[in-house]
Protein backbone atom coordinates (compact mmCIF):
# COMPACT_ATOMS: atom_id res chain seq x y z
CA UNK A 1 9.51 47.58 -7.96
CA UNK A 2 7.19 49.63 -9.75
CA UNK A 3 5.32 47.14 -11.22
CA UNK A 4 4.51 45.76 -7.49
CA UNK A 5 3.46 48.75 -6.30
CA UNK A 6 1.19 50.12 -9.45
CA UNK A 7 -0.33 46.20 -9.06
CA UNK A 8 -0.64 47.01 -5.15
CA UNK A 9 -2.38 50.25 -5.56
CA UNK A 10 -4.90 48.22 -8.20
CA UNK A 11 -5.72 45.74 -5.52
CA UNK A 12 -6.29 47.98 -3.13
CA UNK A 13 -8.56 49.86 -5.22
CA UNK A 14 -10.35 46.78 -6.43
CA UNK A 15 -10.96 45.55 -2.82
CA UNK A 16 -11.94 49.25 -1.51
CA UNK A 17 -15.06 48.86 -4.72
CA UNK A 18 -15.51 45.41 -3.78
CA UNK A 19 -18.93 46.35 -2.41
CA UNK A 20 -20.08 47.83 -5.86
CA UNK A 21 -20.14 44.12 -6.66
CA UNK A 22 -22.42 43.02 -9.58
CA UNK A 23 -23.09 39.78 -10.36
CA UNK A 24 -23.44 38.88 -14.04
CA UNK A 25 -24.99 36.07 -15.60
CA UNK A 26 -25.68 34.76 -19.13
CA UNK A 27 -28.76 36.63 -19.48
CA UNK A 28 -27.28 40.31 -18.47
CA UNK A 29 -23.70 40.04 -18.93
CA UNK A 30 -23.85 41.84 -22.30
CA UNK A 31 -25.63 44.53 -20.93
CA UNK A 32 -23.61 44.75 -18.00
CA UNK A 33 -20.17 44.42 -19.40
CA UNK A 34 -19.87 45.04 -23.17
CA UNK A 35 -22.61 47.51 -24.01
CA UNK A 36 -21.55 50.03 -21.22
CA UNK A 37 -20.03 52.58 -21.04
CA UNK A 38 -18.44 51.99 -17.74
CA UNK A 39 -15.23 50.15 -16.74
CA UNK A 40 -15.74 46.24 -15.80
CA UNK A 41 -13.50 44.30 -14.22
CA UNK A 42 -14.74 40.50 -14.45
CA UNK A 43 -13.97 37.64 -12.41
CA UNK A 44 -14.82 34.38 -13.65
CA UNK A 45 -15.05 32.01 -11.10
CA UNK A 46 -16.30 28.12 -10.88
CA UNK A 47 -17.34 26.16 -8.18
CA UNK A 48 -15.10 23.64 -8.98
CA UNK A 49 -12.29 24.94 -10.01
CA UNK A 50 -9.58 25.01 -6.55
CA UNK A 51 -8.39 28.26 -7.16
């Protein structure tokens, strides 16, 4: 039970930032994601893919 609601609270926390949405590419994802000194959280996502 506490693992559902700690994940719960992260969701809605991730969907509440969900605006603060970056969109990082091959040519800026290093500078975006591993040379900063701020938290990522990284989707990757595929056109194709059906999930």
């Amino acid at each position: 039970m506490k693992f559902y609601s700690a994940f719960s609270l992260l969701s809605l926390a991730v969907s509440a930032l969900a605006n603060h949405v970056i969109i990082a590419d091959e040519s800026n994802f290093d500078d975006i994601v591993l040379n900063s000194d701020k938290t990522s959280f990284v989707k990757f996502y595929a056109d194709w893919c059906s999930h």
